[in-house]
PDB file of N, CA and C in Angstrom:
ATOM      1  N   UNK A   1      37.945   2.066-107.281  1.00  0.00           N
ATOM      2  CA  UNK A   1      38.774   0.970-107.694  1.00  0.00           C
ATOM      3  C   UNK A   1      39.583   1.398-108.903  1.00  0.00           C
ATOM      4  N   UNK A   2      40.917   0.801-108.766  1.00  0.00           N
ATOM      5  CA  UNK A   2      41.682   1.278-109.971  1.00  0.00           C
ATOM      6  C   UNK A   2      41.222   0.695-111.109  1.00  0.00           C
ATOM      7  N   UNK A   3      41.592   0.671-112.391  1.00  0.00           N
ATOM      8  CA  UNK A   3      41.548   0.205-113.773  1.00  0.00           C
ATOM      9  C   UNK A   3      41.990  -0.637-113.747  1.00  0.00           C
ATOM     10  N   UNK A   4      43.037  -1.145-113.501  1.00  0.00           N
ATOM     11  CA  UNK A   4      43.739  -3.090-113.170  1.00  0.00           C
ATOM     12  C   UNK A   4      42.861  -3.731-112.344  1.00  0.00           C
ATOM     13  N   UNK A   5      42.763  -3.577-111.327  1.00  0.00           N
ATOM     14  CA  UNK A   5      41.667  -3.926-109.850  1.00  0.00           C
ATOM     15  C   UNK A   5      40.285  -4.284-110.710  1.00  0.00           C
ATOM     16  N   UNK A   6      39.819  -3.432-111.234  1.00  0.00           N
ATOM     17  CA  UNK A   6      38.371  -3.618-112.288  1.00  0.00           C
ATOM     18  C   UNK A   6      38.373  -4.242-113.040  1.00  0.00           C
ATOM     19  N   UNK A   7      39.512  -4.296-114.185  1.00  0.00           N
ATOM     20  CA  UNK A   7      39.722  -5.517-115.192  1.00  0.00           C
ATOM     21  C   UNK A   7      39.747  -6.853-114.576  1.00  0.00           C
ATOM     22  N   UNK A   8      40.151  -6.890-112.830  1.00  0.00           N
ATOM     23  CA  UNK A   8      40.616  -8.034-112.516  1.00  0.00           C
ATOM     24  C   UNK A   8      39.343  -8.596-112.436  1.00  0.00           C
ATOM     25  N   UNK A   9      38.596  -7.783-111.444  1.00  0.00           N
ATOM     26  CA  UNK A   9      37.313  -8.140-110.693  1.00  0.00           C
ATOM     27  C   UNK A   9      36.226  -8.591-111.639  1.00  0.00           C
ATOM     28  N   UNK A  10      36.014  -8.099-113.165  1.00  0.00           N
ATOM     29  CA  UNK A  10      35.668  -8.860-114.024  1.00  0.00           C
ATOM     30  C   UNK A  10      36.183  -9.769-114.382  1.00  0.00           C
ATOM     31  N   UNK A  11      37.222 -10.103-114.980  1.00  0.00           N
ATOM     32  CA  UNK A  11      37.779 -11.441-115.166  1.00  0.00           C
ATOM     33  C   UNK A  11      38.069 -12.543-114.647  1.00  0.00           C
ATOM     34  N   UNK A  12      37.655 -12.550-112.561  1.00  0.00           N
ATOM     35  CA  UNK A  12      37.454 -13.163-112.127  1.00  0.00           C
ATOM     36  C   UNK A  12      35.784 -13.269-112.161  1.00  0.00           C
ATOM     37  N   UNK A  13      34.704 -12.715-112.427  1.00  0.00           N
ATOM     38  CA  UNK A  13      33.290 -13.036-112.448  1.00  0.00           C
ATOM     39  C   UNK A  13      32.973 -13.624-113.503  1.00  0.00           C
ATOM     40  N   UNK A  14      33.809 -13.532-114.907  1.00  0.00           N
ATOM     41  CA  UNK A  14      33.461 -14.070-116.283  1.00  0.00           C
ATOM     42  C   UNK A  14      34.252 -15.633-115.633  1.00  0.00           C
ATOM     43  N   UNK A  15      35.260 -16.013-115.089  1.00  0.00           N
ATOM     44  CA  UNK A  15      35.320 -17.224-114.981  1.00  0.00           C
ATOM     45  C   UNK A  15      34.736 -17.993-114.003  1.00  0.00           C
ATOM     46  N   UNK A  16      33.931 -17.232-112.936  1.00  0.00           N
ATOM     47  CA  UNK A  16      33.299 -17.852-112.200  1.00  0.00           C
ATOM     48  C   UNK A  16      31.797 -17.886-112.668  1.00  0.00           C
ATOM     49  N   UNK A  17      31.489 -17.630-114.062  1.00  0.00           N
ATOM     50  CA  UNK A  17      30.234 -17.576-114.766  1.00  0.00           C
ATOM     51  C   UNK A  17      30.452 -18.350-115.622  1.00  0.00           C
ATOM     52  N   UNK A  18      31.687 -19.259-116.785  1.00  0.00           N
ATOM     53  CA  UNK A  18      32.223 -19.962-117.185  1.00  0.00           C
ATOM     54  C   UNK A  18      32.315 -21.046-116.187  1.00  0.00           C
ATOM     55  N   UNK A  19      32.724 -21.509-115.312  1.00  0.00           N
ATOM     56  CA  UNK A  19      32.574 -22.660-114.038  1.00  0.00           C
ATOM     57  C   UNK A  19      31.293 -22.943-114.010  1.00  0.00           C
ATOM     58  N   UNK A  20      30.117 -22.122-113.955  1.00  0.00           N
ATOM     59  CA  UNK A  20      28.666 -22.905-113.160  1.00  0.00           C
ATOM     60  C   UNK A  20      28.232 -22.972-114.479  1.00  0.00           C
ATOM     61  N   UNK A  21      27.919 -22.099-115.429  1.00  0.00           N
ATOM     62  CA  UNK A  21      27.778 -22.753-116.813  1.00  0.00           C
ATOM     63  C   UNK A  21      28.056 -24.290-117.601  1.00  0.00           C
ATOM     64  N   UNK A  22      29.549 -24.061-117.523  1.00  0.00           N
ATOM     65  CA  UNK A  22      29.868 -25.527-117.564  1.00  0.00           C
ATOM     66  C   UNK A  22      29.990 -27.020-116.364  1.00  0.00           C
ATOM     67  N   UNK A  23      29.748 -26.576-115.218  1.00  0.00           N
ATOM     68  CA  UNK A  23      29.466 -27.577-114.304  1.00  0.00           C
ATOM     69  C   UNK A  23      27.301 -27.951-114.702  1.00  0.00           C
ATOM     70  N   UNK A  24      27.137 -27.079-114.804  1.00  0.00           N
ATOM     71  CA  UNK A  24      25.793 -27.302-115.115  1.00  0.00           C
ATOM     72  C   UNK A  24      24.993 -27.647-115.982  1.00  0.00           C
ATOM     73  N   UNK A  25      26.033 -27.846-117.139  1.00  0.00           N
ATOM     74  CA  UNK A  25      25.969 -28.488-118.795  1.00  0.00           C
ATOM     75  C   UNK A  25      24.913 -27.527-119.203  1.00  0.00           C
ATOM     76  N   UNK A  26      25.619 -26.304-119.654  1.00  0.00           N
ATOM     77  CA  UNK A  26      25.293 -25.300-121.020  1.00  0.00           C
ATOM     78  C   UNK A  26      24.685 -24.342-119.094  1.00  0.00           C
ATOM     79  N   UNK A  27      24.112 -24.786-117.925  1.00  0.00           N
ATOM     80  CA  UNK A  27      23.155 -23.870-117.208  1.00  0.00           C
ATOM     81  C   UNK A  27      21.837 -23.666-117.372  1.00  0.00           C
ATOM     82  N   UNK A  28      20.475 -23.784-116.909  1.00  0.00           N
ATOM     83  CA  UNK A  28      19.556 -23.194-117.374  1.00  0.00           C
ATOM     84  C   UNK A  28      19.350 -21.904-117.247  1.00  0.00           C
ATOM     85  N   UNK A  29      18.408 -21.211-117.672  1.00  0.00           N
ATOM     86  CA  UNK A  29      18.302 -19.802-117.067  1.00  0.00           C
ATOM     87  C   UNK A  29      18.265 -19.453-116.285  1.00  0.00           C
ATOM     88  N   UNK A  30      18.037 -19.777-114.792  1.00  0.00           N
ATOM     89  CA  UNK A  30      17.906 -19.289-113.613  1.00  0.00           C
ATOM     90  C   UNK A  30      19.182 -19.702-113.104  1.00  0.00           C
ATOM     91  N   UNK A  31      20.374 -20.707-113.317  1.00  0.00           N
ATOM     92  CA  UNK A  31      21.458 -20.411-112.985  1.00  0.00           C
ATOM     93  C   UNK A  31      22.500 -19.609-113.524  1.00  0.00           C
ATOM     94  N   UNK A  32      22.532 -19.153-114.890  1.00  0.00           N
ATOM     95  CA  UNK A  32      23.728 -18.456-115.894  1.00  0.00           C
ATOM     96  C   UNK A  32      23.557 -17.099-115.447  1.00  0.00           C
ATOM     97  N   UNK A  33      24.650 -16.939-114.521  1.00  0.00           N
ATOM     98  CA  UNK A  33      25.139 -15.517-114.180  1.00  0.00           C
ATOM     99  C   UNK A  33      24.969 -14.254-115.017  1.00  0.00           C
ATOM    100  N   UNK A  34      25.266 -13.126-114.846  1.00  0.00           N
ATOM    101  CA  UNK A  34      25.101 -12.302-115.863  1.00  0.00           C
ATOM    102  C   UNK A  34      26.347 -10.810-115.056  1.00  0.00           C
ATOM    103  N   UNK A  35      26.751 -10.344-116.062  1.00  0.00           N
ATOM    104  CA  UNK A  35      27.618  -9.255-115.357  1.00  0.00           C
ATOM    105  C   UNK A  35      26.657  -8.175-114.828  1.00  0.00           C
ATOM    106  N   UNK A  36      26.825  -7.755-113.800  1.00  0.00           N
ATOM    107  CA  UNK A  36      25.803  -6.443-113.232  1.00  0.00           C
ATOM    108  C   UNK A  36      25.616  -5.250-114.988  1.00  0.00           C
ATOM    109  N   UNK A  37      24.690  -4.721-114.766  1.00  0.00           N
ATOM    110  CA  UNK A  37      24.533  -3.259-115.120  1.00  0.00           C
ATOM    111  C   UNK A  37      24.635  -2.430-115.521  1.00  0.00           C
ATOM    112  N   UNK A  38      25.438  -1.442-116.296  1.00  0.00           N
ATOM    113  CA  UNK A  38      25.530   0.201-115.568  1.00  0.00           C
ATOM    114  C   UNK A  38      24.542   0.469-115.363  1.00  0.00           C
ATOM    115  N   UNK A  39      23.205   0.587-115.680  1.00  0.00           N
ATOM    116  CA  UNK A  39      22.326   1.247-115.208  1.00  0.00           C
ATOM    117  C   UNK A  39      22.057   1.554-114.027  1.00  0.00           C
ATOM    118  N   UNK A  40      21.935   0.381-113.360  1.00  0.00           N
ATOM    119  CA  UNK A  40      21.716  -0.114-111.790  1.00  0.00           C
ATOM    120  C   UNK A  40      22.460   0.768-111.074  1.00  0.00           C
ATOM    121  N   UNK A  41      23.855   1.362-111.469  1.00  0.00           N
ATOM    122  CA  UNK A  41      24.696   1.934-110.335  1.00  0.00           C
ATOM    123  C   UNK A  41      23.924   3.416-109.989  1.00  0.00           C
ATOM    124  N   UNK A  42      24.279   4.024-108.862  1.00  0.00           N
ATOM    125  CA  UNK A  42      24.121   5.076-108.809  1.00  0.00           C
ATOM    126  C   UNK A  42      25.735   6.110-108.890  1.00  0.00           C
ATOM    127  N   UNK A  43      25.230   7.060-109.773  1.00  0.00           N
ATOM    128  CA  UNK A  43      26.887   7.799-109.989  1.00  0.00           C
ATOM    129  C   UNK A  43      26.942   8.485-108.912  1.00  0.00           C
ATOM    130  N   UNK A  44      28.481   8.611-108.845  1.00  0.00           N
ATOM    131  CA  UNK A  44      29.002   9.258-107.469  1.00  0.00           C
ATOM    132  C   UNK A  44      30.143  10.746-107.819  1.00  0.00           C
ATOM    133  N   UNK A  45      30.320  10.995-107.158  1.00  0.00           N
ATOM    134  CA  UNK A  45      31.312  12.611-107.039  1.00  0.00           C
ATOM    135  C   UNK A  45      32.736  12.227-107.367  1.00  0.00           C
ATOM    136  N   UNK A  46      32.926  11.015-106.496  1.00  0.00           N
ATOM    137  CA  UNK A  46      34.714  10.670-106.698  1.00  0.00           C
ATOM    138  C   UNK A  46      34.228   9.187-106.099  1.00  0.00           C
ATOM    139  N   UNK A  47      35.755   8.828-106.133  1.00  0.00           N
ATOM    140  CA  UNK A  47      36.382   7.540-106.282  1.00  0.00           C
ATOM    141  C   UNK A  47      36.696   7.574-104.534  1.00  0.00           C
ATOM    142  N   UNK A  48      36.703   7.105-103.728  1.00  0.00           N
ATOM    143  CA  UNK A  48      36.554   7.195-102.599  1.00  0.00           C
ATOM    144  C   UNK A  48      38.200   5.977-102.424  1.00  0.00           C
ATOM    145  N   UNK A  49      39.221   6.888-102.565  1.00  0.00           N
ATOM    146  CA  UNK A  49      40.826   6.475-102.085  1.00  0.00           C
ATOM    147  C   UNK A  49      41.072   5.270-101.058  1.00  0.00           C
ATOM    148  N   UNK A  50      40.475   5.890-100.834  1.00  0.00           N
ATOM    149  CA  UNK A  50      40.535   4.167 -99.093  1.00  0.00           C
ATOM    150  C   UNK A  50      39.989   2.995 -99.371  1.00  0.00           C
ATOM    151  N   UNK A  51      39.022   3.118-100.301  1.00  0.00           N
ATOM    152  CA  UNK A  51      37.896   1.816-100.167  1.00  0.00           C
ATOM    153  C   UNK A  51      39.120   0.819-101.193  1.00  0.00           C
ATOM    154  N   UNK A  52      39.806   1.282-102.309  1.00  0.00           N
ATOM    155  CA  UNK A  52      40.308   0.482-102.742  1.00  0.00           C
ATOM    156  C   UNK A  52      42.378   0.623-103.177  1.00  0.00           C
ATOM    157  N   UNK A  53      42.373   1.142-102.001  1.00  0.00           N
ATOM    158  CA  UNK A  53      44.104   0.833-101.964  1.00  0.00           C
ATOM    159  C   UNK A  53      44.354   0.282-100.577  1.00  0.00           C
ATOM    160  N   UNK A  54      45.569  -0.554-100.673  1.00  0.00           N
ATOM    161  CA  UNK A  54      46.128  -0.743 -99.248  1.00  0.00           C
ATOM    162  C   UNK A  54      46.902   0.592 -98.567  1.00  0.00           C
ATOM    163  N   UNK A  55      46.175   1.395 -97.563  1.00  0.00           N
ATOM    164  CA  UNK A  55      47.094   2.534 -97.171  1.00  0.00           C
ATOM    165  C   UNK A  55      47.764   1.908 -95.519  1.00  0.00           C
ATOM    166  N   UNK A  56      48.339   2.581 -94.924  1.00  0.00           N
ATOM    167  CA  UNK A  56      48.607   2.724 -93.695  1.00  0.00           C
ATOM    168  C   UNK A  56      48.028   3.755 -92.896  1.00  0.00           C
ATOM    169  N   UNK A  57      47.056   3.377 -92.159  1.00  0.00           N
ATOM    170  CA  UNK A  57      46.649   4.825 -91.340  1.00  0.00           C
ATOM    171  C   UNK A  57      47.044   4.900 -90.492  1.00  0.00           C
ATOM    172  N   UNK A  58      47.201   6.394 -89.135  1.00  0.00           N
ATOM    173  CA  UNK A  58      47.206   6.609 -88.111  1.00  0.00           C
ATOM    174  C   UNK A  58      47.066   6.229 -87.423  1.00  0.00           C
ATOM    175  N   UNK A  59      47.068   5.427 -86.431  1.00  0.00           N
ATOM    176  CA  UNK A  59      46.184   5.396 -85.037  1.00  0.00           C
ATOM    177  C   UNK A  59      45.300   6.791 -84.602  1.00  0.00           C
ATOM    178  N   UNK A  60      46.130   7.897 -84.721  1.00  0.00           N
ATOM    179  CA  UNK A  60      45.036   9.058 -83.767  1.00  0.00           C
ATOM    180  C   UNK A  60      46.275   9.962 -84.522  1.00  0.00           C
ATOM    181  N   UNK A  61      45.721  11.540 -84.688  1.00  0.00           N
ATOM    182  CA  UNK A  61      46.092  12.866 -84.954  1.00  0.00           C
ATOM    183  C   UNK A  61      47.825  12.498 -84.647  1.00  0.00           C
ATOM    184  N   UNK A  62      47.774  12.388 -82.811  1.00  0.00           N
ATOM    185  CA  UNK A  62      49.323  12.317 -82.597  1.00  0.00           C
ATOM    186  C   UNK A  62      50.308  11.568 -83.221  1.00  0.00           C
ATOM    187  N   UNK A  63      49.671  10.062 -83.648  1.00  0.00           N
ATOM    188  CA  UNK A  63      50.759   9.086 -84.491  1.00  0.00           C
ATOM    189  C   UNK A  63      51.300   9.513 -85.861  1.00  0.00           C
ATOM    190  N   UNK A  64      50.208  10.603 -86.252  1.00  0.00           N
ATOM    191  CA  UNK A  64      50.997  11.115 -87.518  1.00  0.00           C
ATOM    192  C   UNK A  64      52.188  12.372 -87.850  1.00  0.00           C
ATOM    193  N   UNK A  65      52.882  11.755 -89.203  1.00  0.00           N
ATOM    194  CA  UNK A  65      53.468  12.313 -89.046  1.00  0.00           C
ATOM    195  C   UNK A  65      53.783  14.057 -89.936  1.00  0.00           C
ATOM    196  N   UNK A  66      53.595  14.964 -89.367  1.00  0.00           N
ATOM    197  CA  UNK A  66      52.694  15.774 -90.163  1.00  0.00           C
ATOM    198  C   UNK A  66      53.645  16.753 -90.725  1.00  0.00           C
ATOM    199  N   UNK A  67      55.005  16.491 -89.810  1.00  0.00           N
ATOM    200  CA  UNK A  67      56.213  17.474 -90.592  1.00  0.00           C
ATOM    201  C   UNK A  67      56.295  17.009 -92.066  1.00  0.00           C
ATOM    202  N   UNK A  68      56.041  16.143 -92.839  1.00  0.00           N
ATOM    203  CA  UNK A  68      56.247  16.360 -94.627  1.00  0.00           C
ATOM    204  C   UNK A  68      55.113  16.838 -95.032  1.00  0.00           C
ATOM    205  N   UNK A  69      53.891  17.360 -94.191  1.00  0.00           N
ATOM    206  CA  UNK A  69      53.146  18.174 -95.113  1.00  0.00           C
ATOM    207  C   UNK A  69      53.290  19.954 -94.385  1.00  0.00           C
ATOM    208  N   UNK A  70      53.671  19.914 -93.790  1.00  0.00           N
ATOM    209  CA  UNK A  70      54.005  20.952 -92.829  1.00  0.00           C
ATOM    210  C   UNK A  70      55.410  21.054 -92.545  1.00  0.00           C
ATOM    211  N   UNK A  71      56.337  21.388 -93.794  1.00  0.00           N
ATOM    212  CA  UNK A  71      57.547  21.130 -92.953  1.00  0.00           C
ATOM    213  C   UNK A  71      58.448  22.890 -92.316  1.00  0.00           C
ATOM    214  N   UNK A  72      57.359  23.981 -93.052  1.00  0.00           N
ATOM    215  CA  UNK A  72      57.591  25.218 -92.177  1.00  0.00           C
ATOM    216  C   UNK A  72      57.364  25.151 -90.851  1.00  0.00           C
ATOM    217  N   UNK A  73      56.907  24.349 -90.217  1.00  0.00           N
ATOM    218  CA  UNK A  73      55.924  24.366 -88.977  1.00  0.00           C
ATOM    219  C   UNK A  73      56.980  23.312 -87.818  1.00  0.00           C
ATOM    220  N   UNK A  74      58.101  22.490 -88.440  1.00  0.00           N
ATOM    221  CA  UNK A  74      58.631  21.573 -87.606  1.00  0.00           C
ATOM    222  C   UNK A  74      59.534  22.273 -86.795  1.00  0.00           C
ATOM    223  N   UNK A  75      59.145  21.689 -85.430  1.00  0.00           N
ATOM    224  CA  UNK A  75      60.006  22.570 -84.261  1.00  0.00           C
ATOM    225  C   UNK A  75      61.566  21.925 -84.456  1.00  0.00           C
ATOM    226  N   UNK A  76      62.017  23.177 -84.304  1.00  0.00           N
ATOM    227  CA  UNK A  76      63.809  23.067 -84.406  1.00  0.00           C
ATOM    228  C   UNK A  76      64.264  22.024 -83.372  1.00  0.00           C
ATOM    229  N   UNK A  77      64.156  22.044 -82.580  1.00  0.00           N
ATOM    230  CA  UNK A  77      64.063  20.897 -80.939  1.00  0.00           C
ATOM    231  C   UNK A  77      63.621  19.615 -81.592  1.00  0.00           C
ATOM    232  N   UNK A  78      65.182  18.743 -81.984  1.00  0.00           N
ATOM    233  CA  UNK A  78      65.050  17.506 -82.540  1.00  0.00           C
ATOM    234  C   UNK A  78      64.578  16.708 -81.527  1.00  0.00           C
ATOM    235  N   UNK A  79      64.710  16.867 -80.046  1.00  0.00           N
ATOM    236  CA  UNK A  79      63.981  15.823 -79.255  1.00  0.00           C
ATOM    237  C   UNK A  79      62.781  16.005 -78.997  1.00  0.00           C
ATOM    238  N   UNK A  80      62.195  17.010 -79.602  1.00  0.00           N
ATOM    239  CA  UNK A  80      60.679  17.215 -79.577  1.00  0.00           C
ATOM    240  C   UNK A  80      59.619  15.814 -80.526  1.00  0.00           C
ATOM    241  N   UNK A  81      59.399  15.088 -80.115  1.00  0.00           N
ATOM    242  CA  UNK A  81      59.284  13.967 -81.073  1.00  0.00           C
ATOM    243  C   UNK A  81      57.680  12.943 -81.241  1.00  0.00           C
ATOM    244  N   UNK A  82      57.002  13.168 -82.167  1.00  0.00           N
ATOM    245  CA  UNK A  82      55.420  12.330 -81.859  1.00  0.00           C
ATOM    246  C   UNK A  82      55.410  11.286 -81.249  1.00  0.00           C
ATOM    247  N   UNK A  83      54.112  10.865 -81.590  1.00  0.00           N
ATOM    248  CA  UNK A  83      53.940   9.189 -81.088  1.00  0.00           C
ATOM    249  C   UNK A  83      54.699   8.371 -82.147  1.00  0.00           C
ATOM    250  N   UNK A  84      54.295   8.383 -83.616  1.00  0.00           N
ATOM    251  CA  UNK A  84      55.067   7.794 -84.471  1.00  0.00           C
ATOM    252  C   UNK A  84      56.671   7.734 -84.658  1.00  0.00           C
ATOM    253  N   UNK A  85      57.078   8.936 -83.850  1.00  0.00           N
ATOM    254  CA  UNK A  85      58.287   9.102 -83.857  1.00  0.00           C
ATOM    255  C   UNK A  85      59.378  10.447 -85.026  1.00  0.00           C
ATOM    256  N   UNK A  86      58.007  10.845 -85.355  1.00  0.00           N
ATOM    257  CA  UNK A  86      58.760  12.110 -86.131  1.00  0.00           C
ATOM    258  C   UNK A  86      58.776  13.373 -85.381  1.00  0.00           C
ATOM    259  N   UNK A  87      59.066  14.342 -85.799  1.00  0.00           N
ATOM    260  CA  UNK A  87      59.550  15.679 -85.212  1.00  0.00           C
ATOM    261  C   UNK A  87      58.075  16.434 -84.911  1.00  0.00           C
ATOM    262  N   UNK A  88      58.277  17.057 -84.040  1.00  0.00           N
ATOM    263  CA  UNK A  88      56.971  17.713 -83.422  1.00  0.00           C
ATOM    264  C   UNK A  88      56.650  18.814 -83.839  1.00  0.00           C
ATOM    265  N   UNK A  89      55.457  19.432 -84.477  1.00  0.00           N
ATOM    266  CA  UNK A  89      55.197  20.451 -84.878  1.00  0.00           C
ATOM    267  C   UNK A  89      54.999  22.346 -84.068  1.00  0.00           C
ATOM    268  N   UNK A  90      55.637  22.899 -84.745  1.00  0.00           N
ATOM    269  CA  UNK A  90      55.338  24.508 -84.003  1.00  0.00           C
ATOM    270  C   UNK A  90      54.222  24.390 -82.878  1.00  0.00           C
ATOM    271  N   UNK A  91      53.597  24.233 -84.252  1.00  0.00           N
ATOM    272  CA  UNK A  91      51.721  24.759 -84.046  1.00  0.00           C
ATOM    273  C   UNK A  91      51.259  23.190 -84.132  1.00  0.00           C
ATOM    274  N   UNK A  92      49.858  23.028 -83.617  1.00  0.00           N
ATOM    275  CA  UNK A  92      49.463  21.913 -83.899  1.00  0.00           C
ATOM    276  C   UNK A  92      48.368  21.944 -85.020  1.00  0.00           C
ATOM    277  N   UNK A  93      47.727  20.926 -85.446  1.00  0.00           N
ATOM    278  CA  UNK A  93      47.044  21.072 -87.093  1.00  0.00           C
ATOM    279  C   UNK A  93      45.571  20.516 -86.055  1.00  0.00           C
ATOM    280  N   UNK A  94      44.897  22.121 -86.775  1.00  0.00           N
ATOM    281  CA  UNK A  94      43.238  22.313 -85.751  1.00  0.00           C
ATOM    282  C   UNK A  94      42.471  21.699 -86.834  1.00  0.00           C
ATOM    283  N   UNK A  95      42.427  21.698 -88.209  1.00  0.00           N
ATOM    284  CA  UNK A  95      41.620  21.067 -89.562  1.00  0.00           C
ATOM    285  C   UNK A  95      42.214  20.309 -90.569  1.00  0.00           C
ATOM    286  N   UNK A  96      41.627  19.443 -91.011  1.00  0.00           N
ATOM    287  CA  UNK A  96      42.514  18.491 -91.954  1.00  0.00           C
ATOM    288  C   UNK A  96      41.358  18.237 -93.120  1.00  0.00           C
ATOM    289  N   UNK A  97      41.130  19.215 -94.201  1.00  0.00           N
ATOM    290  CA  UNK A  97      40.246  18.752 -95.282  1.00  0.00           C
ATOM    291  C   UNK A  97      41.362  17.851 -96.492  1.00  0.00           C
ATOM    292  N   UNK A  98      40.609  16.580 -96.207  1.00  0.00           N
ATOM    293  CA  UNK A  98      41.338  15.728 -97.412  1.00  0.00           C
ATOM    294  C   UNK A  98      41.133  15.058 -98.777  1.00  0.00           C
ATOM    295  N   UNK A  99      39.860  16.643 -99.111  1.00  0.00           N
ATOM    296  CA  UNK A  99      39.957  16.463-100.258  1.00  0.00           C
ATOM    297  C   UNK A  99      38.500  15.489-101.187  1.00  0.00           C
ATOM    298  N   UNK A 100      37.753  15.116-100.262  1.00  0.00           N
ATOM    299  CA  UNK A 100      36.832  14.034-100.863  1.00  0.00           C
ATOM    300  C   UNK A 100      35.902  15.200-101.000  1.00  0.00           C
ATOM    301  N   UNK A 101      35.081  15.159-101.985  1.00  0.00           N
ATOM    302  CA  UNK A 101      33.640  15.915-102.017  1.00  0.00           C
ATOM    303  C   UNK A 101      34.302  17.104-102.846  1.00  0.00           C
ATOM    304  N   UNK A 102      33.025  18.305-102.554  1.00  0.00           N
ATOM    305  CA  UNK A 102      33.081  19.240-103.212  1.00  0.00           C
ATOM    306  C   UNK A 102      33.498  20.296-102.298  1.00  0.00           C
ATOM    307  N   UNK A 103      33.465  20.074-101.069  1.00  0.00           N
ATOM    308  CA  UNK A 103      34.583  21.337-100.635  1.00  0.00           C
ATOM    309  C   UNK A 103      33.589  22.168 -99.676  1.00  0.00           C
ATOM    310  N   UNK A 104      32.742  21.485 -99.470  1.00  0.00           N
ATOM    311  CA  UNK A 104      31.780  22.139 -98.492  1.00  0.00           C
ATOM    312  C   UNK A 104      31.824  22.272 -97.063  1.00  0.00           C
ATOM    313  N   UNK A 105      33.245  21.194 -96.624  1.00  0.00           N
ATOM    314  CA  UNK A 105      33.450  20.459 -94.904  1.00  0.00           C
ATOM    315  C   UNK A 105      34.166  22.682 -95.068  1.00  0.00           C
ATOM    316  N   UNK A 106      34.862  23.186 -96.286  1.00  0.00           N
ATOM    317  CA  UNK A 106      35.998  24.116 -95.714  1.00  0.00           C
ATOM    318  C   UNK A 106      35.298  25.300 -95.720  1.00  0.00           C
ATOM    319  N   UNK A 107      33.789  25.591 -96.912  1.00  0.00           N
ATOM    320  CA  UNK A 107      32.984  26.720 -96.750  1.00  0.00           C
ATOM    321  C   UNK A 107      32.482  26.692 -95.665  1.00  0.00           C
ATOM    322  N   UNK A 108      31.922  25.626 -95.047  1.00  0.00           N
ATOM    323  CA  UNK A 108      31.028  25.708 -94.006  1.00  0.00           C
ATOM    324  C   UNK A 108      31.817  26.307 -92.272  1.00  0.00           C
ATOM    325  N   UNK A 109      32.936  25.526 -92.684  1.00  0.00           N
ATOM    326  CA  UNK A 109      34.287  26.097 -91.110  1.00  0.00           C
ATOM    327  C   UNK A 109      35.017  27.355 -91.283  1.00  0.00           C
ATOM    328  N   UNK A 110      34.750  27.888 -92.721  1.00  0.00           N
ATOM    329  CA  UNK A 110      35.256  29.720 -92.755  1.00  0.00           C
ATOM    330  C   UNK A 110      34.639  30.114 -91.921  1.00  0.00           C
ATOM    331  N   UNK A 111      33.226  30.481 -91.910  1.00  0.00           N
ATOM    332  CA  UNK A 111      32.929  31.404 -90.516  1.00  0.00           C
ATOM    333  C   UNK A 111      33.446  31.160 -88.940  1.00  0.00           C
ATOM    334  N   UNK A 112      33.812  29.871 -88.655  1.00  0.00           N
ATOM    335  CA  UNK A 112      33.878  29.468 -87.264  1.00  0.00           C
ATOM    336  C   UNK A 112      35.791  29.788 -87.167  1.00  0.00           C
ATOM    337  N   UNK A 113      36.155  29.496 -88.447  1.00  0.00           N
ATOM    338  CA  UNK A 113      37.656  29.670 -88.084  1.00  0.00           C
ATOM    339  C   UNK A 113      38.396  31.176 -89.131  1.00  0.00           C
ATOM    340  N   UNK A 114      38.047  32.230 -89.128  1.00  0.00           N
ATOM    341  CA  UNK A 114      38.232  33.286 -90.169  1.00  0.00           C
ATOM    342  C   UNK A 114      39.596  34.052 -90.168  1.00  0.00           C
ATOM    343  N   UNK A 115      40.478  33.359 -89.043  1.00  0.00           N
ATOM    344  CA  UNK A 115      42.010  33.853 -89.213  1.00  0.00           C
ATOM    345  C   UNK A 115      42.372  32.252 -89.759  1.00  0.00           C
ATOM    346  N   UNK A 116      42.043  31.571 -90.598  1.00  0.00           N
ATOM    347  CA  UNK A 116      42.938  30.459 -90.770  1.00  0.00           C
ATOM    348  C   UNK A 116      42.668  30.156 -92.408  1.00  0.00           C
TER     349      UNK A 116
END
């Protein structure tokens, strides 16, 4: 989650802890909310991109469009054309590491793929 997104997501729990507090005149203890933790969390490697942006994904490999990350690779043959509708590649793309983790999906596929 971004830094705005987080500020938000607290500042909507402090007023929804402000609401039952005061609907409940002052709250007793077993109703007055409390903000989670840090302790409680377990730490993680990264920030996991998807869980908190709006992206657009693919449907499947073919809908994307892969000539702006590959644009040595785009076949000259403008009617050569994807599902999404962009230009069709030379070669087609056999691995796609994107980056989450420590990099183990690309040590582990060197031996199986050793011209690439």
């Amino acid at each position: 989650m971004g830094a705005a997104a987080k500020r938000a997501k607290r500042e909507e729990f402090r007023q929804k802890v402000a609401k039952v507090t005061t609907e409940s005149g002052e709250g007793s203890p077993a109703t007055v909310l409390q903000l989670p933790q840090k302790r409680y969390y377990r730490q993680r490697a990264h920030a996991n991109p998807f869980s908190d942006h709006l992206l657009d994904y693919p449907l499947t490999p073919a809908h994307m469009d892969w000539s702006t990350h590959f644009p040595a690779f785009v076949n000259p043959d403008s009617t050569q054309k994807t599902l999404s509708g962009s230009r069709k590649l030379l070669k087609d793309v056999e691995v796609v590491d994107i980056g989450c983790g420590f990099g183990g999906l690309l040590v582990g596929l060197a031996p199986a793929f050793p011209t690439h």
